[in-house]
C-alpha atoms as a PDB file:
ATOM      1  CA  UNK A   1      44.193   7.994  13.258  1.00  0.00           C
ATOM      2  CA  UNK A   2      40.539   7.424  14.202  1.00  0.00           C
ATOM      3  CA  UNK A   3      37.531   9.824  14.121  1.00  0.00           C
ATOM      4  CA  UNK A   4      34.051  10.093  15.107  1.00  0.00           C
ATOM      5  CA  UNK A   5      33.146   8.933  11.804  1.00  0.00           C
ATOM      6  CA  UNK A   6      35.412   5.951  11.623  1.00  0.00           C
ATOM      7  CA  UNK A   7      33.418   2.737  12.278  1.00  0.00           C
ATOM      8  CA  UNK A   8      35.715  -0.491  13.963  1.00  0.00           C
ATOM      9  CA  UNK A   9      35.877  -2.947  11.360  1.00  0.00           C
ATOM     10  CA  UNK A  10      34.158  -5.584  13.558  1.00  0.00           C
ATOM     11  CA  UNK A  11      30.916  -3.169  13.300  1.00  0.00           C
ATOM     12  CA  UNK A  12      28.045  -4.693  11.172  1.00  0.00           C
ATOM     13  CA  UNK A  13      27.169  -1.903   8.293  1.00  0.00           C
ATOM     14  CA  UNK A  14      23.427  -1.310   7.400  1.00  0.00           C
ATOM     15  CA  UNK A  15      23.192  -1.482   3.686  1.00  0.00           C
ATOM     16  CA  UNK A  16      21.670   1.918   2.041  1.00  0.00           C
ATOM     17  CA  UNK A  17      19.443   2.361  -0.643  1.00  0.00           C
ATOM     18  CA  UNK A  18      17.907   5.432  -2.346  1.00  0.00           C
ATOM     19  CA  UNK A  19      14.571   5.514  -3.335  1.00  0.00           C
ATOM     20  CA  UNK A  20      12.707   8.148  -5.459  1.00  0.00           C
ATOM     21  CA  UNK A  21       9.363   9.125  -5.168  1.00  0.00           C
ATOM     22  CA  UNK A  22       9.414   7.777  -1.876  1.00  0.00           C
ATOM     23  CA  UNK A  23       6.056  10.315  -0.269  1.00  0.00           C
ATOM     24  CA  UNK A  24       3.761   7.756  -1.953  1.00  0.00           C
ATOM     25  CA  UNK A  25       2.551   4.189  -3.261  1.00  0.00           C
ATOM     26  CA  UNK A  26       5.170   2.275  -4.994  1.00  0.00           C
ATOM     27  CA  UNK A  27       8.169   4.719  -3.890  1.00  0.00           C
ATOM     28  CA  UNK A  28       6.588   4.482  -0.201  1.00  0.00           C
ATOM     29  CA  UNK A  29       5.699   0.737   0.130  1.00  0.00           C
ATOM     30  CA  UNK A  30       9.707   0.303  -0.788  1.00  0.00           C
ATOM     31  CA  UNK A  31      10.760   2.411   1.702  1.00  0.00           C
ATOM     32  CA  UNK A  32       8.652   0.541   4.130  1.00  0.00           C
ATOM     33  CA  UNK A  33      10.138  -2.974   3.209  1.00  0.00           C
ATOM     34  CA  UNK A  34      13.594  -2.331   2.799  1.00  0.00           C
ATOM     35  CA  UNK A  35      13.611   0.502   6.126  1.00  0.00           C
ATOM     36  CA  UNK A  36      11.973  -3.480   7.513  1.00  0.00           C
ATOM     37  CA  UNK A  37      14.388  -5.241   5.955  1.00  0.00           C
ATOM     38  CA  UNK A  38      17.588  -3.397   7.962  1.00  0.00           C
ATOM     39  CA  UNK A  39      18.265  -0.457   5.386  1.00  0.00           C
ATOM     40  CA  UNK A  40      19.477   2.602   5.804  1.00  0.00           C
ATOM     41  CA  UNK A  41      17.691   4.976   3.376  1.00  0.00           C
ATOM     42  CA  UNK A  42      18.328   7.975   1.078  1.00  0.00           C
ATOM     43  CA  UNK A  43      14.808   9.060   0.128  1.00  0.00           C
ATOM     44  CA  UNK A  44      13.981  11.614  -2.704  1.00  0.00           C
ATOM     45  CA  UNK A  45      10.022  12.766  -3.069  1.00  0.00           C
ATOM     46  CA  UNK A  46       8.419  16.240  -4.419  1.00  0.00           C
ATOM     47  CA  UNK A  47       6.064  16.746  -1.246  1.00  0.00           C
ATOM     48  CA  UNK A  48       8.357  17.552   1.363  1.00  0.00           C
ATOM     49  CA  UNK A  49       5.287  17.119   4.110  1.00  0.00           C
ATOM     50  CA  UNK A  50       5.002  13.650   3.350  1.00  0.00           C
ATOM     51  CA  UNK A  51       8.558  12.887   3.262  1.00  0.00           C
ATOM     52  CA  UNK A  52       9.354  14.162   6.733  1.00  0.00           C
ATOM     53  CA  UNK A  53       6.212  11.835   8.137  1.00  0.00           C
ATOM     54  CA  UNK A  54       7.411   8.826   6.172  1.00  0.00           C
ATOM     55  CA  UNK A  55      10.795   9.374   7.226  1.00  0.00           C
ATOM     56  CA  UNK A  56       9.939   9.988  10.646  1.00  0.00           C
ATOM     57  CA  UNK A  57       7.652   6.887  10.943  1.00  0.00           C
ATOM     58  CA  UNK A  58      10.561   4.819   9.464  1.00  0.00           C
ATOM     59  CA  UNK A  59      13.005   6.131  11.924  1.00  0.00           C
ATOM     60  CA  UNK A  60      10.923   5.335  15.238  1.00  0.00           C
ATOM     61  CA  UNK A  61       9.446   2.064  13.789  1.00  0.00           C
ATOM     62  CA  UNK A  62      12.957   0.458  12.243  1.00  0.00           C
ATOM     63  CA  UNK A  63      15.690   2.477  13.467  1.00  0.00           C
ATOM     64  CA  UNK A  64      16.532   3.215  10.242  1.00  0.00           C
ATOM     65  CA  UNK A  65      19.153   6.517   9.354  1.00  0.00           C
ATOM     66  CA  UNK A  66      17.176   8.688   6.827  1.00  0.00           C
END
């Protein structure tokens, strides 16, 4: 049985990564390269406000799922 979630197994997977304090410098500039680099992120930060930008700028730059 197949559902929605259920990816063909000739589909190409993104790899994922989770990254902590992701709203600034170090935490940030990996975001940046790996969201570059084809990765699907999981991104952890205490200032929400800069999260959503960084996550928004990441999705409409690389494409990537955050």
């Amino acid at each position: 049985m197949t559902t929605s979630t259920t990816r063909p197994a000739t589909e190409r997977r993104r790899p994922c990564a989770l990254i902590t304090g992701a709203s600034s410098g170090l935490g940030e500039a990996f975001a940046e390269r790996l969201a570059a680099d084809g990765h699907d992120l999981i991104v952890v930060a205490r200032r929400e406000d800069r999260l959503r930008a960084l996550a928004d700028r990441l999705r409409d730059r690389y494409g990537a799922a955050i």
